[in-house]
N, C-alpha and C. Protein backbone atom coordinates (compact mmCIF):
# COMPACT_ATOMS: atom_id res chain seq x y z
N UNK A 1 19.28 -39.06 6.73
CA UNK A 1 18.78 -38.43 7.94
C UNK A 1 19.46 -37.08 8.09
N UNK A 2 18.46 -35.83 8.14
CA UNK A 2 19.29 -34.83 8.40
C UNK A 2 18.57 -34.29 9.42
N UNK A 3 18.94 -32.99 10.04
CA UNK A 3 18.49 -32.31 10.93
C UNK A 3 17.58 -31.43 10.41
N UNK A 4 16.06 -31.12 11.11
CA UNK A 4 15.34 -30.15 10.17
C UNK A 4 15.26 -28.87 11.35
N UNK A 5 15.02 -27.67 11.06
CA UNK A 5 14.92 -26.79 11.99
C UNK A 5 13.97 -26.10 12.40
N UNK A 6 13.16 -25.56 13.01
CA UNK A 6 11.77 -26.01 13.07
C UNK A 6 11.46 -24.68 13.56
N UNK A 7 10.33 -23.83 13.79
CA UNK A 7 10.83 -22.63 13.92
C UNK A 7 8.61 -22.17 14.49
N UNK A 8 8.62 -21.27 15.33
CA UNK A 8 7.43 -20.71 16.34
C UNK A 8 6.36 -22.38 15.93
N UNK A 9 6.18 -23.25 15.99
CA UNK A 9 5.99 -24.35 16.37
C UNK A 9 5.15 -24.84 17.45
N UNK A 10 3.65 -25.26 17.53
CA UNK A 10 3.06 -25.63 18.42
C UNK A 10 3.95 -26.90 18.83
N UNK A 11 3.91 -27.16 20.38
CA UNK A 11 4.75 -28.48 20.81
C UNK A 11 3.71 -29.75 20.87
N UNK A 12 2.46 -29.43 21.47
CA UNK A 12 1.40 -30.08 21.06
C UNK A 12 1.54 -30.96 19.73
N UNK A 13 1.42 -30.20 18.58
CA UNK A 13 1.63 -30.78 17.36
C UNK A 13 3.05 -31.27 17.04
N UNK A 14 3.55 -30.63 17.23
CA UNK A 14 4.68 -32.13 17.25
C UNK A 14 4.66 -33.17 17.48
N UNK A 15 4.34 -33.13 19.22
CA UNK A 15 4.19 -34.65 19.77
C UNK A 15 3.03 -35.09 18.83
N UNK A 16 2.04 -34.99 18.39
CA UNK A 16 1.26 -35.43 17.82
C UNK A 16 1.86 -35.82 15.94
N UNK A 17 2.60 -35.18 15.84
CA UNK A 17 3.51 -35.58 14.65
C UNK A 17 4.34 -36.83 14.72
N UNK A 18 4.88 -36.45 15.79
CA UNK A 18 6.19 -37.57 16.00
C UNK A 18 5.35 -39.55 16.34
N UNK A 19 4.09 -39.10 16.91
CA UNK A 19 2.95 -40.19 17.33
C UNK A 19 2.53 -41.15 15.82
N UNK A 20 2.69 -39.94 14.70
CA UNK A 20 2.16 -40.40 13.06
C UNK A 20 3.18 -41.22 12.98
N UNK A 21 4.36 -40.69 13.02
CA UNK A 21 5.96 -40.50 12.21
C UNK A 21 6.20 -42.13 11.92
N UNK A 22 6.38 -42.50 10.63
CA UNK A 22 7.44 -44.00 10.48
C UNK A 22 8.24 -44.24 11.12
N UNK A 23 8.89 -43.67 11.06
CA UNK A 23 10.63 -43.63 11.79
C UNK A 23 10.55 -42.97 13.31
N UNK A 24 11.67 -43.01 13.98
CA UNK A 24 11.80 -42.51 15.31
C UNK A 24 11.69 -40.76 14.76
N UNK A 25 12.12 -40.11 15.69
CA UNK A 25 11.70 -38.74 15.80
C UNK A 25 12.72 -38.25 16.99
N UNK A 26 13.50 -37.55 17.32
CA UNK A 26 14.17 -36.56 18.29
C UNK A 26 14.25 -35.27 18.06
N UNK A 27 14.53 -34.70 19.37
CA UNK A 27 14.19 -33.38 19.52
C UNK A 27 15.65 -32.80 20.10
N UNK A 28 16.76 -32.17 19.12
CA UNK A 28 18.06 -31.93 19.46
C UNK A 28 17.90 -30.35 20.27
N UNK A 29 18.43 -30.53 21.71
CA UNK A 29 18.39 -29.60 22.79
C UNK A 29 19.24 -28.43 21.95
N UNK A 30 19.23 -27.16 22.76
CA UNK A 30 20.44 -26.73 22.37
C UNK A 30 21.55 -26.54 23.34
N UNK A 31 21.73 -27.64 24.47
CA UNK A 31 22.72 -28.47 25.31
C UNK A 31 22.94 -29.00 24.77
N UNK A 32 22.80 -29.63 23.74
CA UNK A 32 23.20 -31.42 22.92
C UNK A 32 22.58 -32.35 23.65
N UNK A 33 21.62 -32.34 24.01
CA UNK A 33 21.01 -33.51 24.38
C UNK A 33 20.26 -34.06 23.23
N UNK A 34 19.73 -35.23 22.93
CA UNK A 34 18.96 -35.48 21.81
C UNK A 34 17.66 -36.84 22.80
N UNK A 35 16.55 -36.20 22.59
CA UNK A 35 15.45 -36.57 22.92
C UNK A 35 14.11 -37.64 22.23
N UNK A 36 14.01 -38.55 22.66
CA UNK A 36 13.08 -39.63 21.44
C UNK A 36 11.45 -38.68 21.68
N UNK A 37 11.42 -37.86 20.51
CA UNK A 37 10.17 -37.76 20.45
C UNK A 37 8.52 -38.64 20.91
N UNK A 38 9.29 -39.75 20.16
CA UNK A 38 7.84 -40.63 20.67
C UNK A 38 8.05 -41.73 21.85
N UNK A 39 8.80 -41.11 22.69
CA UNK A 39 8.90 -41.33 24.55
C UNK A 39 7.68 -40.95 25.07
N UNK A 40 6.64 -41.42 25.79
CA UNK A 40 6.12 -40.97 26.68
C UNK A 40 6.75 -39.92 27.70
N UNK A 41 7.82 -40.44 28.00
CA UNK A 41 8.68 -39.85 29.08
C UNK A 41 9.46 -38.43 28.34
N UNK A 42 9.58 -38.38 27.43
CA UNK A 42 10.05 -37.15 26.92
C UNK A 42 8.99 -36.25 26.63
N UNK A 43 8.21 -37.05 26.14
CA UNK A 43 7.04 -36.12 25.81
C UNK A 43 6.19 -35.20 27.50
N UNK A 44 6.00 -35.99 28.35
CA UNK A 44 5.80 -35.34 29.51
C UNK A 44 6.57 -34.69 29.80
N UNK A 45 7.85 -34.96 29.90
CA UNK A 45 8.91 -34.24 30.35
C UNK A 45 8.88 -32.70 29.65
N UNK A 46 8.73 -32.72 27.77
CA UNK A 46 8.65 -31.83 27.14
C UNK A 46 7.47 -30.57 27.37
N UNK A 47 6.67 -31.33 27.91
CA UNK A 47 5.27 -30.42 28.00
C UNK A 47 5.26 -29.73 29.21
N UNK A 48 6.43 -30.69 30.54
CA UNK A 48 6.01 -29.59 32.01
C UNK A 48 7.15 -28.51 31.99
N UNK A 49 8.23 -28.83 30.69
CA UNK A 49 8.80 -27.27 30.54
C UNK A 49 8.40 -26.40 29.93
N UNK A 50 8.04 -26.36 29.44
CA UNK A 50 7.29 -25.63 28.32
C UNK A 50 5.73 -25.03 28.50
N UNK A 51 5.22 -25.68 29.87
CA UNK A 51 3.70 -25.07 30.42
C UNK A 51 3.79 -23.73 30.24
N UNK A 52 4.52 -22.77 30.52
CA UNK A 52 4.21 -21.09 30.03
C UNK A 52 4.10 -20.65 28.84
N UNK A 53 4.35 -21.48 27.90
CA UNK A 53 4.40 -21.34 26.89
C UNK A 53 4.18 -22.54 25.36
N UNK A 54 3.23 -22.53 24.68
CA UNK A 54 2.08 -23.06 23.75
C UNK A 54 3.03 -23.33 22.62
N UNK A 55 4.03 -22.76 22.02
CA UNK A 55 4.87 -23.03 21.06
C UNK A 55 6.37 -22.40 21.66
N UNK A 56 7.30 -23.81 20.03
CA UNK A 56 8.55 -23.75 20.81
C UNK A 56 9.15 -22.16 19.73
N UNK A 57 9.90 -21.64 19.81
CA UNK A 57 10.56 -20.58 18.88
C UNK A 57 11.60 -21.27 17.98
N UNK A 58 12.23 -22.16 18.57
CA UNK A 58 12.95 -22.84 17.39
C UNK A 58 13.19 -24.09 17.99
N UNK A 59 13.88 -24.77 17.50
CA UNK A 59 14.62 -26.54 17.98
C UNK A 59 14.98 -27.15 17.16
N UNK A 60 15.37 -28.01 16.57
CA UNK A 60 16.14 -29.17 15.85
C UNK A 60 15.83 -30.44 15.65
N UNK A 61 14.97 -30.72 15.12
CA UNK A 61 14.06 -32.35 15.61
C UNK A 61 14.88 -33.33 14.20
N UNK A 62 15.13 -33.93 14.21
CA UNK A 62 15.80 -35.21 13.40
C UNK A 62 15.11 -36.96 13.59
N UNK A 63 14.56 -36.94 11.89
CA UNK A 63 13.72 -37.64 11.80
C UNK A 63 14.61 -38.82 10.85
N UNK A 64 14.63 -40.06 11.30
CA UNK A 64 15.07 -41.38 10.94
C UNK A 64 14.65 -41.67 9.41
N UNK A 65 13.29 -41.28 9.05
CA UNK A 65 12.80 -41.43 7.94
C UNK A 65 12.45 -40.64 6.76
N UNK A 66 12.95 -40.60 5.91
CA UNK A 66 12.35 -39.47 4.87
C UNK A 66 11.58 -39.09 4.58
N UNK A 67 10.20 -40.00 4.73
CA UNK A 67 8.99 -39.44 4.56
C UNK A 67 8.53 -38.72 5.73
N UNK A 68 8.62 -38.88 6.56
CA UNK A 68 8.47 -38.18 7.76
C UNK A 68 9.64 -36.69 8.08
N UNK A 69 10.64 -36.89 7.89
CA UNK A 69 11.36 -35.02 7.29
C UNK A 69 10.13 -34.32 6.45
N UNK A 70 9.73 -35.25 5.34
CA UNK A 70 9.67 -34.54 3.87
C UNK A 70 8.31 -33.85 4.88
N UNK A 71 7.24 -34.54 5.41
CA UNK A 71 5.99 -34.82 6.27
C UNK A 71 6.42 -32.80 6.92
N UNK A 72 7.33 -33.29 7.68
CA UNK A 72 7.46 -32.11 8.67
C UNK A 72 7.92 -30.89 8.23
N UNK A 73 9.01 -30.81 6.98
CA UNK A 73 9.41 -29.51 6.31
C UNK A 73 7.79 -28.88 5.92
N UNK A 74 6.92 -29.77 5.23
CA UNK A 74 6.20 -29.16 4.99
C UNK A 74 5.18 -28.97 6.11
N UNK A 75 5.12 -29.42 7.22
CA UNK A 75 4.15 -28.96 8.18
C UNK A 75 5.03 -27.34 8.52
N UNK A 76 5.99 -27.44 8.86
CA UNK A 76 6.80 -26.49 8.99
C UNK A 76 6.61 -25.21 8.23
N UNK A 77 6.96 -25.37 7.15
CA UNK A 77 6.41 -24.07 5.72
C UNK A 77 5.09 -23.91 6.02
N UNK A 78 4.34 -24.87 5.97
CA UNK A 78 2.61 -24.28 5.44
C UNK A 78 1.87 -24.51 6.71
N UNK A 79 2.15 -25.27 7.77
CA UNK A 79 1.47 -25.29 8.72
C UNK A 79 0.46 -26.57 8.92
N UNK A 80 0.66 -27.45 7.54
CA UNK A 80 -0.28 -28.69 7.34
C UNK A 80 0.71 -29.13 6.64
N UNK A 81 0.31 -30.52 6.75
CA UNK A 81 1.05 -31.58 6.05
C UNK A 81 0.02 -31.77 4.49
């Protein structure tokens, strides 16, 4: 499990990533908070901060499973899995 870094990022698609994902999924603040992606409750929570704005600029999401990192580096690079 490592930390991946994630960078101008629809949040939309994330949550919709983290919904696919094998493994759990978090979203490391840059407070140190660490967030369960596939929370309902985070996920709302994530979307009414973020209403001014459609993508994140960067964040830290840490994924339990490898196929699901491997999944997201490359959504990350190319924009598709």
């Amino acid at each position: 499990m490592a930390d991946t870094t994630i960078h101008n990022f629809d949040l939309k698609k994330l949550i919709a990533f983290a919904e696919t994902a094998k493994g759990e999924m978090f979203l490391k603040t840059p407070e140190g908070d660490v967030l369960n992606l596939k929370s309902r409750l985070t996920q709302l929570l994530a979307l009414s901060s973020v209403m001014d704005q459609s993508s994140i600029s960067e964040a830290t999401v840490i994924c339990k499973d490898p196929e699901d990192e491997s999944r997201l580096f490359r959504m990350n690079l190319y924009g598709k899995e």
